[in-house]
PDB file of N, CA and C in Angstrom:
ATOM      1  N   UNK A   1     -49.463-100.038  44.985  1.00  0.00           N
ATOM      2  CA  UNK A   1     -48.682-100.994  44.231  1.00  0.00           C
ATOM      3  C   UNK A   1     -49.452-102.291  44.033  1.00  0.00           C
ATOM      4  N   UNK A   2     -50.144-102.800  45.033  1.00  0.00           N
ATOM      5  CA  UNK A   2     -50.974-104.495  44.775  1.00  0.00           C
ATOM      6  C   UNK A   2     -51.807-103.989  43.850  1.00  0.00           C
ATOM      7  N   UNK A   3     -52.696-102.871  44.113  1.00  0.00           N
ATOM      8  CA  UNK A   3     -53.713-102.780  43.307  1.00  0.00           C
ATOM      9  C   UNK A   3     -52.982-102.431  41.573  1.00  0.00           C
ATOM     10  N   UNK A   4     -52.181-101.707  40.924  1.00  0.00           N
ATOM     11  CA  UNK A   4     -51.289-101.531  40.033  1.00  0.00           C
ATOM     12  C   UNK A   4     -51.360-103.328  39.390  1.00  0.00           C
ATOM     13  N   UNK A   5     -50.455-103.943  40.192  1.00  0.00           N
ATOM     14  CA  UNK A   5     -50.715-105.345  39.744  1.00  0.00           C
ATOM     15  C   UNK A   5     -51.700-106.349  40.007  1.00  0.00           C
ATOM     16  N   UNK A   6     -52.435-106.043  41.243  1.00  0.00           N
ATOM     17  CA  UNK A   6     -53.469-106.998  40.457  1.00  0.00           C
ATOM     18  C   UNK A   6     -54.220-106.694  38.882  1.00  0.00           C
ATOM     19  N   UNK A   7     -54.317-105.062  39.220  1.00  0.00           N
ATOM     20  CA  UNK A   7     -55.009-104.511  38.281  1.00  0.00           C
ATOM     21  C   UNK A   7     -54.634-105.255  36.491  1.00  0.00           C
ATOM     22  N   UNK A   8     -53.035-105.412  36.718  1.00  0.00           N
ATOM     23  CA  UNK A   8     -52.507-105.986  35.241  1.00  0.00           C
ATOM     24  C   UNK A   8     -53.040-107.111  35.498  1.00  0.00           C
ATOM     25  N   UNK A   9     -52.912-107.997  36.268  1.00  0.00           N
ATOM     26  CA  UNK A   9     -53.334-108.829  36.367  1.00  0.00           C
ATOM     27  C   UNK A   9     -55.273-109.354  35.707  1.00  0.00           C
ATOM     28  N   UNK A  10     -55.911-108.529  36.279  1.00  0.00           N
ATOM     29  CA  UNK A  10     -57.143-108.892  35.232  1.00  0.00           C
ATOM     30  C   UNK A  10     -57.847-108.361  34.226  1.00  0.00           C
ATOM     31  N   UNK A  11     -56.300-107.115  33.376  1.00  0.00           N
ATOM     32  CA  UNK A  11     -56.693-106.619  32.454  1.00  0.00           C
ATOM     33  C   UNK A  11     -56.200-108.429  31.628  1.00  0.00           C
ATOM     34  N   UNK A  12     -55.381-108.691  31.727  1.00  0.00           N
ATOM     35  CA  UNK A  12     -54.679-110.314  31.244  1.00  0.00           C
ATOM     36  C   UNK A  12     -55.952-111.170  31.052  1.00  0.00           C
ATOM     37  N   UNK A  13     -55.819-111.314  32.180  1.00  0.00           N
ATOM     38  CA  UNK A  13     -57.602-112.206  32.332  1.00  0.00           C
ATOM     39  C   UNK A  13     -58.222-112.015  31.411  1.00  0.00           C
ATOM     40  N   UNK A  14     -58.694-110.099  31.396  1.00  0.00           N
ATOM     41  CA  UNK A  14     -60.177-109.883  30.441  1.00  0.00           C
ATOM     42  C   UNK A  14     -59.576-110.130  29.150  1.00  0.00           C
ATOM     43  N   UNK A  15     -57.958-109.896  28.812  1.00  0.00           N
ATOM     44  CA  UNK A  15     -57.651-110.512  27.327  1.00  0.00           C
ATOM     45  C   UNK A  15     -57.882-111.402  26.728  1.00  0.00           C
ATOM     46  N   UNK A  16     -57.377-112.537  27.770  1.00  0.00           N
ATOM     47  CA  UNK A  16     -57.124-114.299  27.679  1.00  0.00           C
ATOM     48  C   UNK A  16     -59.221-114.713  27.430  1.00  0.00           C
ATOM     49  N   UNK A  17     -60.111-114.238  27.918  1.00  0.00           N
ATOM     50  CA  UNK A  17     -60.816-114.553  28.114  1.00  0.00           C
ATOM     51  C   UNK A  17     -61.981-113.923  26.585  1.00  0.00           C
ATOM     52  N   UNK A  18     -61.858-112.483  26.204  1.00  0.00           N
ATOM     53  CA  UNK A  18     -62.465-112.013  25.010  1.00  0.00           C
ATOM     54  C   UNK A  18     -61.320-112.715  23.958  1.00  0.00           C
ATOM     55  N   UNK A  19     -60.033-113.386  23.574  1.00  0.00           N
ATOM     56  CA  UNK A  19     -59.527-113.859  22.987  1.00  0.00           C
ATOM     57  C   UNK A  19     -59.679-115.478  22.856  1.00  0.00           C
ATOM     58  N   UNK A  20     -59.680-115.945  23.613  1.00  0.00           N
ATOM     59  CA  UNK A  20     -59.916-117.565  23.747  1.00  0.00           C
ATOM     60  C   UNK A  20     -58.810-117.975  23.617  1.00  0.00           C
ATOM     61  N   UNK A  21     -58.834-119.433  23.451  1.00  0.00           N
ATOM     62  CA  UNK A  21     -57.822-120.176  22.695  1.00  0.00           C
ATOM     63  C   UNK A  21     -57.437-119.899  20.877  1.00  0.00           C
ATOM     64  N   UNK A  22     -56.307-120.204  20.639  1.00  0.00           N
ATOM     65  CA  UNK A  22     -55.908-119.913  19.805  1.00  0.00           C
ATOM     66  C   UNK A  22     -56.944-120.581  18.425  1.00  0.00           C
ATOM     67  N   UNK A  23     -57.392-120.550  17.185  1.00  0.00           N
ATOM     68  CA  UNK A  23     -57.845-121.863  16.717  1.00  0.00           C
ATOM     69  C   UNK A  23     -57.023-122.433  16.098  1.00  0.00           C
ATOM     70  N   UNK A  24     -57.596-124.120  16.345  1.00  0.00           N
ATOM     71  CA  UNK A  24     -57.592-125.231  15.258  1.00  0.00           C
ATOM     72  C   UNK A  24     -56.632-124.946  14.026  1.00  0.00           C
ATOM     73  N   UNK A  25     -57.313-124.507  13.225  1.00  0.00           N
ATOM     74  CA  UNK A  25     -57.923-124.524  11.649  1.00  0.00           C
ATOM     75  C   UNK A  25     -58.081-123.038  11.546  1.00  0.00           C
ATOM     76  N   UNK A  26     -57.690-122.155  10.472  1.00  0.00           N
ATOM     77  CA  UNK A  26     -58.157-121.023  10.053  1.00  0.00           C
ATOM     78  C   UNK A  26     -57.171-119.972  10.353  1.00  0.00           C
ATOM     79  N   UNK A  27     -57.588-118.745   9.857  1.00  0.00           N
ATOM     80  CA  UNK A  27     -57.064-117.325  10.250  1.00  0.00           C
ATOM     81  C   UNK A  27     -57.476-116.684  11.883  1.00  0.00           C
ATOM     82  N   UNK A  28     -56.946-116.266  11.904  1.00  0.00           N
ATOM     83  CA  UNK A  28     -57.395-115.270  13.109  1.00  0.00           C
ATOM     84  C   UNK A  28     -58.470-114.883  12.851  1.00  0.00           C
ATOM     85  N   UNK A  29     -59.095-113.783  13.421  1.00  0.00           N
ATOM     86  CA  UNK A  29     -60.275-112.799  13.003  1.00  0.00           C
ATOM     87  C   UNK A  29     -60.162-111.780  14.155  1.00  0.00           C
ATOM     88  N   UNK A  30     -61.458-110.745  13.887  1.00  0.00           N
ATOM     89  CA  UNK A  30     -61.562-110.028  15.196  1.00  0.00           C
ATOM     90  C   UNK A  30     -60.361-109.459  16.345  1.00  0.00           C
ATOM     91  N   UNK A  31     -60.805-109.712  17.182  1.00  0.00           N
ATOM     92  CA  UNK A  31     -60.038-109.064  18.393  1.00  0.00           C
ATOM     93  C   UNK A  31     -58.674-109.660  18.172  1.00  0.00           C
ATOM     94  N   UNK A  32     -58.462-110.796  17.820  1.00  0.00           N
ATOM     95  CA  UNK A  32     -57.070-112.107  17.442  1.00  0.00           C
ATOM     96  C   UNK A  32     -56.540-111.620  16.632  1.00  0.00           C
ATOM     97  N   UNK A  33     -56.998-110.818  15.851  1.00  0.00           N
ATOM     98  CA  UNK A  33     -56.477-110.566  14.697  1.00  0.00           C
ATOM     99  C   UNK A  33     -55.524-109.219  14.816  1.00  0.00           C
ATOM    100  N   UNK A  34     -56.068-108.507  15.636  1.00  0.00           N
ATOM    101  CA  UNK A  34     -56.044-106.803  15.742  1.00  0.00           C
ATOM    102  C   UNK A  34     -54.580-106.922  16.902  1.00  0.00           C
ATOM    103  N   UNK A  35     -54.571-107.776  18.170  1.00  0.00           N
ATOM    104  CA  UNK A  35     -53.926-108.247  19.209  1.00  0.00           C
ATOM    105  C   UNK A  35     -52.819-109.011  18.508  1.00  0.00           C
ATOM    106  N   UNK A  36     -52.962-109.209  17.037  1.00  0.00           N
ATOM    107  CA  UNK A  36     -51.577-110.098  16.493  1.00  0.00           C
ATOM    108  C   UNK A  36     -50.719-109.676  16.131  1.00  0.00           C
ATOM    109  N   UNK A  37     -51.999-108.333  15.322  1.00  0.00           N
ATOM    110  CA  UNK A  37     -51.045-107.468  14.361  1.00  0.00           C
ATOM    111  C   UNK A  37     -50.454-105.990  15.109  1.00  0.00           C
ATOM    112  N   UNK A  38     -50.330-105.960  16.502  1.00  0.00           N
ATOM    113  CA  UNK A  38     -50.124-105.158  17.452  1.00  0.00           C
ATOM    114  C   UNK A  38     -48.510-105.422  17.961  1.00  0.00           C
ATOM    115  N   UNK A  39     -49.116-106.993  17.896  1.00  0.00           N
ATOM    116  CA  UNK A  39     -47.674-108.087  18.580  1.00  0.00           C
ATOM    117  C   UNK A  39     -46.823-108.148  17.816  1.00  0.00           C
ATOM    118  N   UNK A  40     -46.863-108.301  16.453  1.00  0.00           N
ATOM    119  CA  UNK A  40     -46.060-108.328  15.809  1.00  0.00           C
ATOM    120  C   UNK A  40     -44.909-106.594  15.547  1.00  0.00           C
ATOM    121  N   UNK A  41     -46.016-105.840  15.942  1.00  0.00           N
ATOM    122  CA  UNK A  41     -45.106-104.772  15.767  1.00  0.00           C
ATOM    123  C   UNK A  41     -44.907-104.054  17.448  1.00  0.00           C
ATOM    124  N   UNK A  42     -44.827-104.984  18.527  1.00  0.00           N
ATOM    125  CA  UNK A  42     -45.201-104.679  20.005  1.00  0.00           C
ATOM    126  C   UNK A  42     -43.656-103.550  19.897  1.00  0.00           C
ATOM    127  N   UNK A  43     -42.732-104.133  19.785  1.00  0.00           N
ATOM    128  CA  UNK A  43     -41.706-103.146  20.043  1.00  0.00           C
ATOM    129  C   UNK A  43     -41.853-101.487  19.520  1.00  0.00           C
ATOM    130  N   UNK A  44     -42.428-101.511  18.111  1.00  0.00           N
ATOM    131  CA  UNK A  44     -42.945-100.158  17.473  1.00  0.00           C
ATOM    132  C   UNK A  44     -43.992 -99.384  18.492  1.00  0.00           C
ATOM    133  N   UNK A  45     -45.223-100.199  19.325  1.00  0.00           N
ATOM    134  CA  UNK A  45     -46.226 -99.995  19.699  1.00  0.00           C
ATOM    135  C   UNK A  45     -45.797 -99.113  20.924  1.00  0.00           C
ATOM    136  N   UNK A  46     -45.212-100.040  21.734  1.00  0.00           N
ATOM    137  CA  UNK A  46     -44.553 -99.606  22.903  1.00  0.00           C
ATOM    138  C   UNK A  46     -43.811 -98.402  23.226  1.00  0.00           C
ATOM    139  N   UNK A  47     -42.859 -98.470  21.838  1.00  0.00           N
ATOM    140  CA  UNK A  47     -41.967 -97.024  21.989  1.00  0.00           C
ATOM    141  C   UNK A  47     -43.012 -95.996  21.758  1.00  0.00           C
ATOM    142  N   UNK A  48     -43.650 -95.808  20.604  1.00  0.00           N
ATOM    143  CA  UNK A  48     -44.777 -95.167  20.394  1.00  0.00           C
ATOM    144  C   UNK A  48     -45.504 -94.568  21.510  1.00  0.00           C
ATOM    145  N   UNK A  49     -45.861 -95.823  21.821  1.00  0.00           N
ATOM    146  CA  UNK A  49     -47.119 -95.317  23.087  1.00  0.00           C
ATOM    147  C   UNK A  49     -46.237 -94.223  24.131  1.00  0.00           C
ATOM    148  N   UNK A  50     -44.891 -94.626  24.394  1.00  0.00           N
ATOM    149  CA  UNK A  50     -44.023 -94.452  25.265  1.00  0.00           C
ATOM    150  C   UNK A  50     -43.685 -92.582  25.462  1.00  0.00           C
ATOM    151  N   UNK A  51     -43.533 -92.411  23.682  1.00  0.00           N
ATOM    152  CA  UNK A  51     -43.288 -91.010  23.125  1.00  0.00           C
ATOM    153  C   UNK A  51     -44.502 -89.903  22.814  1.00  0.00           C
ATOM    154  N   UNK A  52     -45.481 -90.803  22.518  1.00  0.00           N
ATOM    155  CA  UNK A  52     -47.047 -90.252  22.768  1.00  0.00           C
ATOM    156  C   UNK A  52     -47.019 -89.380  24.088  1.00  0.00           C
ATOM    157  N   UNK A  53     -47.399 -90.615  25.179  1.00  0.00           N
ATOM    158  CA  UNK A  53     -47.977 -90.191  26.543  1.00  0.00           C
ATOM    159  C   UNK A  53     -46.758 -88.939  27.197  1.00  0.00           C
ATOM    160  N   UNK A  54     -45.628 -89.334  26.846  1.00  0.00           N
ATOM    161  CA  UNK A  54     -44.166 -87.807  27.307  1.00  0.00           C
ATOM    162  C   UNK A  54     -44.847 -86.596  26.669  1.00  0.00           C
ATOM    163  N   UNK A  55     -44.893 -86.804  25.542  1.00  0.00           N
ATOM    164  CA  UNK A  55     -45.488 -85.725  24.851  1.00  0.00           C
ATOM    165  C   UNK A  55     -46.757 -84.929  24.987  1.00  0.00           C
ATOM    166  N   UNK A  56     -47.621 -85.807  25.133  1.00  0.00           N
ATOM    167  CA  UNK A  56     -49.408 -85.481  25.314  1.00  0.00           C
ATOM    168  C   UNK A  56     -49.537 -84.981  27.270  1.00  0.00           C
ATOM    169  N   UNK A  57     -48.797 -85.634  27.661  1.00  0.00           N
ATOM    170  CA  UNK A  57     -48.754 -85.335  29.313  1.00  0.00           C
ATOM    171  C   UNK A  57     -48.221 -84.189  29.669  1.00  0.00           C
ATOM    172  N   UNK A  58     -46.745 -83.997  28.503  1.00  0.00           N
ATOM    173  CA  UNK A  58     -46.193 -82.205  29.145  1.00  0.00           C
ATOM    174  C   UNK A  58     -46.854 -81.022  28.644  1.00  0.00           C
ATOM    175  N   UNK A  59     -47.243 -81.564  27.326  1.00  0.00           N
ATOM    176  CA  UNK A  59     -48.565 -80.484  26.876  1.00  0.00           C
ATOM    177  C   UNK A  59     -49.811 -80.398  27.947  1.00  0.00           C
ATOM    178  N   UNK A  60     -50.164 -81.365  28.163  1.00  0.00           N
ATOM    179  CA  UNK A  60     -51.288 -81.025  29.196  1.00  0.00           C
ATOM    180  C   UNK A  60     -51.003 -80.599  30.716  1.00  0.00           C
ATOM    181  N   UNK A  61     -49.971 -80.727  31.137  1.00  0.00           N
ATOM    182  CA  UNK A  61     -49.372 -80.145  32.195  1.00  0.00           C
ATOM    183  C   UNK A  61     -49.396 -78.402  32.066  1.00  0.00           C
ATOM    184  N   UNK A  62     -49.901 -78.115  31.292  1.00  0.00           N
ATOM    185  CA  UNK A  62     -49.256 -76.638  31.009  1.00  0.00           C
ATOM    186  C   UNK A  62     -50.391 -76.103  30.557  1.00  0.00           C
ATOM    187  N   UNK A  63     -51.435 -77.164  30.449  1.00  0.00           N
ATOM    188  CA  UNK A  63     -53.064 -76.274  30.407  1.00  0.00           C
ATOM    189  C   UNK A  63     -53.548 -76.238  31.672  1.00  0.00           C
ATOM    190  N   UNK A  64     -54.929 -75.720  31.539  1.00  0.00           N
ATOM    191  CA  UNK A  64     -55.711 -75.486  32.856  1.00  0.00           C
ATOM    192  C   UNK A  64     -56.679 -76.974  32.703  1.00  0.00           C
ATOM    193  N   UNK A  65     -56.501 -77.658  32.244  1.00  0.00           N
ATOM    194  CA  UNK A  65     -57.462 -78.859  32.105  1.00  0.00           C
ATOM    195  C   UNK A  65     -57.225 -79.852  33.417  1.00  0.00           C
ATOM    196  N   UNK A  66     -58.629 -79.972  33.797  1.00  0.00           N
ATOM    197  CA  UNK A  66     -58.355 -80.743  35.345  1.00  0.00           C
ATOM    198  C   UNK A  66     -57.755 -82.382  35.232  1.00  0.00           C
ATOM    199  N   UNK A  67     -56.831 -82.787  35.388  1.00  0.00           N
ATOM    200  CA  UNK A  67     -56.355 -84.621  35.222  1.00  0.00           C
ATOM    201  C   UNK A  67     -56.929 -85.186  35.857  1.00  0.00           C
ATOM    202  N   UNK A  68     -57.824 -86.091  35.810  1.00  0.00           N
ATOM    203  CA  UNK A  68     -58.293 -87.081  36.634  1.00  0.00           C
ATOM    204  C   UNK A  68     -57.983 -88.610  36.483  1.00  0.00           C
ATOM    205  N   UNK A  69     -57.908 -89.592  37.080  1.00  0.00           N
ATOM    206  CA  UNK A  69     -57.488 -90.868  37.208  1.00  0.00           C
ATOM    207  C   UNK A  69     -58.379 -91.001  35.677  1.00  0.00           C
ATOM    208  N   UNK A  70     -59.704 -90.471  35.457  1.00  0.00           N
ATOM    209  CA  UNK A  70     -60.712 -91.155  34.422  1.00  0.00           C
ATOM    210  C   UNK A  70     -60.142 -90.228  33.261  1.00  0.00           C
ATOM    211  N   UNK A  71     -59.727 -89.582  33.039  1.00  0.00           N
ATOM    212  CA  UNK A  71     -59.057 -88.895  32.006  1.00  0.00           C
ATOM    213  C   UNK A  71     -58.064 -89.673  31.588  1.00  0.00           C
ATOM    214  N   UNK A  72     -56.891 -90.224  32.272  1.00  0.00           N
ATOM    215  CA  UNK A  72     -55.623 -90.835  32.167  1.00  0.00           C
ATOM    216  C   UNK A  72     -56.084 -91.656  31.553  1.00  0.00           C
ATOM    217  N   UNK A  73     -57.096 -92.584  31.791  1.00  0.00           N
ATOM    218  CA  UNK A  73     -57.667 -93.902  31.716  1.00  0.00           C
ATOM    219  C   UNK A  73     -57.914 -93.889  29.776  1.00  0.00           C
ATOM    220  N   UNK A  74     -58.715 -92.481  30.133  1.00  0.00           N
ATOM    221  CA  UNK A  74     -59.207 -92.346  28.617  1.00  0.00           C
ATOM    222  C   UNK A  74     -58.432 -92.300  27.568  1.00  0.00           C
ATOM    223  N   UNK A  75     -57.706 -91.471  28.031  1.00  0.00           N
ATOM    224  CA  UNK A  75     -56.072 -91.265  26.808  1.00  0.00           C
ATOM    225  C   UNK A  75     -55.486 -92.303  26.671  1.00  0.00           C
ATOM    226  N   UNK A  76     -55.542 -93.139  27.652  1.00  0.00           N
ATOM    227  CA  UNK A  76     -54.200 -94.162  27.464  1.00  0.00           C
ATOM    228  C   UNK A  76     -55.169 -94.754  26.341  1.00  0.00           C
ATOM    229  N   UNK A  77     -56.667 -95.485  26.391  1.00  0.00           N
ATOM    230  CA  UNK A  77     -56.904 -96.645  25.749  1.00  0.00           C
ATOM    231  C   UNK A  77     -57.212 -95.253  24.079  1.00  0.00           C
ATOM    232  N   UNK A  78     -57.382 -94.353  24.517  1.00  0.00           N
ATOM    233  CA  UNK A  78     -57.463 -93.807  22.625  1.00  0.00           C
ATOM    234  C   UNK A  78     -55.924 -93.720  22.200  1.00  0.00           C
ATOM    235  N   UNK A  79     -54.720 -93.337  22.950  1.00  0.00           N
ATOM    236  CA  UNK A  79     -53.673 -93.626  22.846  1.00  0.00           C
ATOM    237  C   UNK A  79     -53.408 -94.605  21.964  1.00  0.00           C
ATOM    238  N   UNK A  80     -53.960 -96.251  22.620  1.00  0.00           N
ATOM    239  CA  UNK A  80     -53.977 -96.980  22.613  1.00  0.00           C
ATOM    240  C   UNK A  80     -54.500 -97.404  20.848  1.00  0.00           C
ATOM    241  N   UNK A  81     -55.904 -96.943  20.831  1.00  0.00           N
ATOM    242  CA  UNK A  81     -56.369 -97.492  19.737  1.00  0.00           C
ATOM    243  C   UNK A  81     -56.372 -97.105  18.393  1.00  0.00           C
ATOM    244  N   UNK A  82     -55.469 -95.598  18.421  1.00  0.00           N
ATOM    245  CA  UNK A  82     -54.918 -94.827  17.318  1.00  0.00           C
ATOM    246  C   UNK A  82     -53.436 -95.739  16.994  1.00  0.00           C
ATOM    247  N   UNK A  83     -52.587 -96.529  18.050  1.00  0.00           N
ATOM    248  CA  UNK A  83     -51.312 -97.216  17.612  1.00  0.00           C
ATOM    249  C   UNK A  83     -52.081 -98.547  17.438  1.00  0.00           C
ATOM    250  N   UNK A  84     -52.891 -99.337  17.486  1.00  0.00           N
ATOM    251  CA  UNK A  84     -53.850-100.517  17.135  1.00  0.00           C
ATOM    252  C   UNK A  84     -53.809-100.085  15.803  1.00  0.00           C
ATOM    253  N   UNK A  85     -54.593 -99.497  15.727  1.00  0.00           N
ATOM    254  CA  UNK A  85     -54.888 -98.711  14.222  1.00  0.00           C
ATOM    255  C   UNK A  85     -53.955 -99.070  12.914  1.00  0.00           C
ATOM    256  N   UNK A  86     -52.901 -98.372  13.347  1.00  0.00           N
ATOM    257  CA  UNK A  86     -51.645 -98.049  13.210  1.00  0.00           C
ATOM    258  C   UNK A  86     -50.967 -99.190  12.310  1.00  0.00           C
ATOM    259  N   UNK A  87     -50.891-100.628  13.447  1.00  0.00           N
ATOM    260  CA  UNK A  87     -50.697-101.302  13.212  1.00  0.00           C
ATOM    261  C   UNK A  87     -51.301-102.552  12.624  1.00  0.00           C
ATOM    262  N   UNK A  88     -52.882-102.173  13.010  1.00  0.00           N
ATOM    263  CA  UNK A  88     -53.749-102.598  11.268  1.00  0.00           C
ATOM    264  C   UNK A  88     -53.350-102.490  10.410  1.00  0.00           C
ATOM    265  N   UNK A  89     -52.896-101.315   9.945  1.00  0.00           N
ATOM    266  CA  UNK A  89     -52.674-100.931   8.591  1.00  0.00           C
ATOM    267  C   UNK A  89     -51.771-100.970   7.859  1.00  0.00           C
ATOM    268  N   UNK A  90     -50.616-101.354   9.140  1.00  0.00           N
ATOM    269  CA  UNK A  90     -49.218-102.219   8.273  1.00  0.00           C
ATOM    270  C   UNK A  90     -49.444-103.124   8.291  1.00  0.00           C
ATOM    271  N   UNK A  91     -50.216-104.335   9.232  1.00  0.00           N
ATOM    272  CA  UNK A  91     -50.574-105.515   8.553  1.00  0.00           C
ATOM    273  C   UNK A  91     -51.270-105.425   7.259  1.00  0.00           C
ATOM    274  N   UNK A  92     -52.265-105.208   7.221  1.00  0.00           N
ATOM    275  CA  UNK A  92     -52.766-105.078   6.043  1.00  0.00           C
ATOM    276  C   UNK A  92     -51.741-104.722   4.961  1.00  0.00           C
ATOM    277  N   UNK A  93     -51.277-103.754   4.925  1.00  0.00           N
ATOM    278  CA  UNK A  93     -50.139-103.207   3.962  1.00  0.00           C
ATOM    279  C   UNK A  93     -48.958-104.063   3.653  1.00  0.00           C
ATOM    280  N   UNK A  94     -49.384-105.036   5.082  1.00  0.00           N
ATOM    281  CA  UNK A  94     -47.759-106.005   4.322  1.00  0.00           C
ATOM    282  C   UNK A  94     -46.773-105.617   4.999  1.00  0.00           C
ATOM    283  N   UNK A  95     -46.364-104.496   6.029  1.00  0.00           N
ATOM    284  CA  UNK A  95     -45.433-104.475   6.451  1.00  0.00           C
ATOM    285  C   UNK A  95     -44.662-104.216   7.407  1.00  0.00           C
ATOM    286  N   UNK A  96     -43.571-104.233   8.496  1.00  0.00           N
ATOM    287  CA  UNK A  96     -43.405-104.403   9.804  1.00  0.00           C
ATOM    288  C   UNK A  96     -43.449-103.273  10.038  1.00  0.00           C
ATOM    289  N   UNK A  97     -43.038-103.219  11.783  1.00  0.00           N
ATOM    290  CA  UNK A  97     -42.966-101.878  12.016  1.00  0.00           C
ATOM    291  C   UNK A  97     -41.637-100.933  12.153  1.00  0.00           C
ATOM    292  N   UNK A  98     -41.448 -99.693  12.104  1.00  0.00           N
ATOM    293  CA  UNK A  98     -40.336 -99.131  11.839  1.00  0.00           C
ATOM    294  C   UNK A  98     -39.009 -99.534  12.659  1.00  0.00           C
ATOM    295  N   UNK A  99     -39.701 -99.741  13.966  1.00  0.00           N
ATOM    296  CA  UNK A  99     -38.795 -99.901  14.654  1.00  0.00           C
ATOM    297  C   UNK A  99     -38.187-101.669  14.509  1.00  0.00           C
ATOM    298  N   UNK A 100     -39.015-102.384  14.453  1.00  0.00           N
ATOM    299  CA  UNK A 100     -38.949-103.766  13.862  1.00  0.00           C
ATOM    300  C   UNK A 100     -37.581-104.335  12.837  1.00  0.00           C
ATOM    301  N   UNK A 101     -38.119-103.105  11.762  1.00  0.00           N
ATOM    302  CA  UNK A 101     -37.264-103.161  10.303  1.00  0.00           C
ATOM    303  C   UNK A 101     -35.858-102.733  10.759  1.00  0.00           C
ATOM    304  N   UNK A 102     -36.061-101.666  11.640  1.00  0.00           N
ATOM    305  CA  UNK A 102     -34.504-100.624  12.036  1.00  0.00           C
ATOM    306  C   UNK A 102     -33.841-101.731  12.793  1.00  0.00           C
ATOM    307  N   UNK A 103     -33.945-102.387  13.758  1.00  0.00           N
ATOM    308  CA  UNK A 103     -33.308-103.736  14.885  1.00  0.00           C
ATOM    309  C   UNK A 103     -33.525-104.773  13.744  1.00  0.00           C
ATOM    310  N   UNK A 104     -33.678-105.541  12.895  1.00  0.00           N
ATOM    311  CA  UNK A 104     -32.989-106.441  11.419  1.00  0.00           C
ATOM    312  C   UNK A 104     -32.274-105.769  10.886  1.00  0.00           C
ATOM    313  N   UNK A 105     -32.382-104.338  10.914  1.00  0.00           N
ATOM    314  CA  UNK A 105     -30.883-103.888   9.607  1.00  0.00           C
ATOM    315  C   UNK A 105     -29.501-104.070  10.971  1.00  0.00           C
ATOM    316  N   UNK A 106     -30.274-103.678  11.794  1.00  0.00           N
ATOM    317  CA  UNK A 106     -28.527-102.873  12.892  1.00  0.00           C
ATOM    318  C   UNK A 106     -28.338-104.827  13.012  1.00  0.00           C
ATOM    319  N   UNK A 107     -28.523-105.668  13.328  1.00  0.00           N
ATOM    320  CA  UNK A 107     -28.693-106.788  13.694  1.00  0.00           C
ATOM    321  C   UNK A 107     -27.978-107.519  12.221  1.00  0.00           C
ATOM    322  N   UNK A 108     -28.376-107.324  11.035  1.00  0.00           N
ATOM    323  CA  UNK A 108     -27.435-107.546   9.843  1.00  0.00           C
ATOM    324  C   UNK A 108     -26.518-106.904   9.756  1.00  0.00           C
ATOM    325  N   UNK A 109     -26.081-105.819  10.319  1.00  0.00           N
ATOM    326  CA  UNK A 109     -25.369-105.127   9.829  1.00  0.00           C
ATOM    327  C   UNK A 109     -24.474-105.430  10.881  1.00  0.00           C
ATOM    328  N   UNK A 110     -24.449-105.866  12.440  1.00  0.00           N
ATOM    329  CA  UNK A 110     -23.672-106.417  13.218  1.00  0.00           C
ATOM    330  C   UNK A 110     -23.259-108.056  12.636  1.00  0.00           C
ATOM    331  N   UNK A 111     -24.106-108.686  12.023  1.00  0.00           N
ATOM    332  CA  UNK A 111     -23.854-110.113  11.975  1.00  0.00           C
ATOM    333  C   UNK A 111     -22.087-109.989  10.714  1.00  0.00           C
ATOM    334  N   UNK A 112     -22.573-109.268   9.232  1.00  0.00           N
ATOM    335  CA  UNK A 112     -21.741-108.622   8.277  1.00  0.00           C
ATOM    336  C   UNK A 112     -20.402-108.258   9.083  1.00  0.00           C
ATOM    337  N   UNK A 113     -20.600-107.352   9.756  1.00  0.00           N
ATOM    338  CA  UNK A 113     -18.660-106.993  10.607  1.00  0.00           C
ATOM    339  C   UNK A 113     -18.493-108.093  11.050  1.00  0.00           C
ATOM    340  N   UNK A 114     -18.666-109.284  11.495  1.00  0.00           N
ATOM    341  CA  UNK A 114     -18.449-110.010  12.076  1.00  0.00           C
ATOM    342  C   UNK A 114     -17.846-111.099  11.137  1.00  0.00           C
ATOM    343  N   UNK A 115     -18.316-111.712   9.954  1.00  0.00           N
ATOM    344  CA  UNK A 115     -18.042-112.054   9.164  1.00  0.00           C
ATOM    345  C   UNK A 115     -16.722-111.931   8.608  1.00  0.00           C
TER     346      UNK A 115
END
């Protein structure tokens, strides 16, 4: 368990630290950029990742493929960088994420009965 959290603990660090401070003046770029457009759709990302790894884990439970701590490791961050991806490309595209859009409609659509 300490090691679990320290461990979050200086994946944070190595974020805060390849990210910097926010800038000044300007757009994002780079890593800021990719980490924004992730955030913005974190709730999409999360469930995602969430329904991925259930899925990809009971399938692999049921092969002969050996699991190792460095395997887990591996999946999670390609996991990882296929929903990055992901969410490049609705930034770029202009647009939120599914799950994002679905919690503003139920959220209008509660505010409306209320009315």
């Amino acid at each position: 368990m300490l090691g679990g959290v320290a461990g979050g603990w200086g994946w944070l660090a190595l974020i805060a630290l390849l990210t910097g401070p926010a800038p000044v003046r300007g757009d994002l770029r780079g890593v800021r950029w990719v980490l924004s457009a992730v955030g913005r759709r974190s709730m999409t990302a999360y469930i995602a990742q969430s329904v991925v790894f259930c899925l990809l884990f009971a399938l692999l439970q049921h092969t002969s493929v050996p699991m190792s701590e460095s395997l887990n490791v591996l999946i999670a961050w390609l996991v990882w960088a296929v929903i990055a991806a992901a969410c490049v490309a609705m930034e770029k595209a202009g647009k939120r994420g599914p799950l994002e859009t679905l919690l503003r409609k139920v959220v209008a659509a509660t505010e409306r009965d209320r009315a």
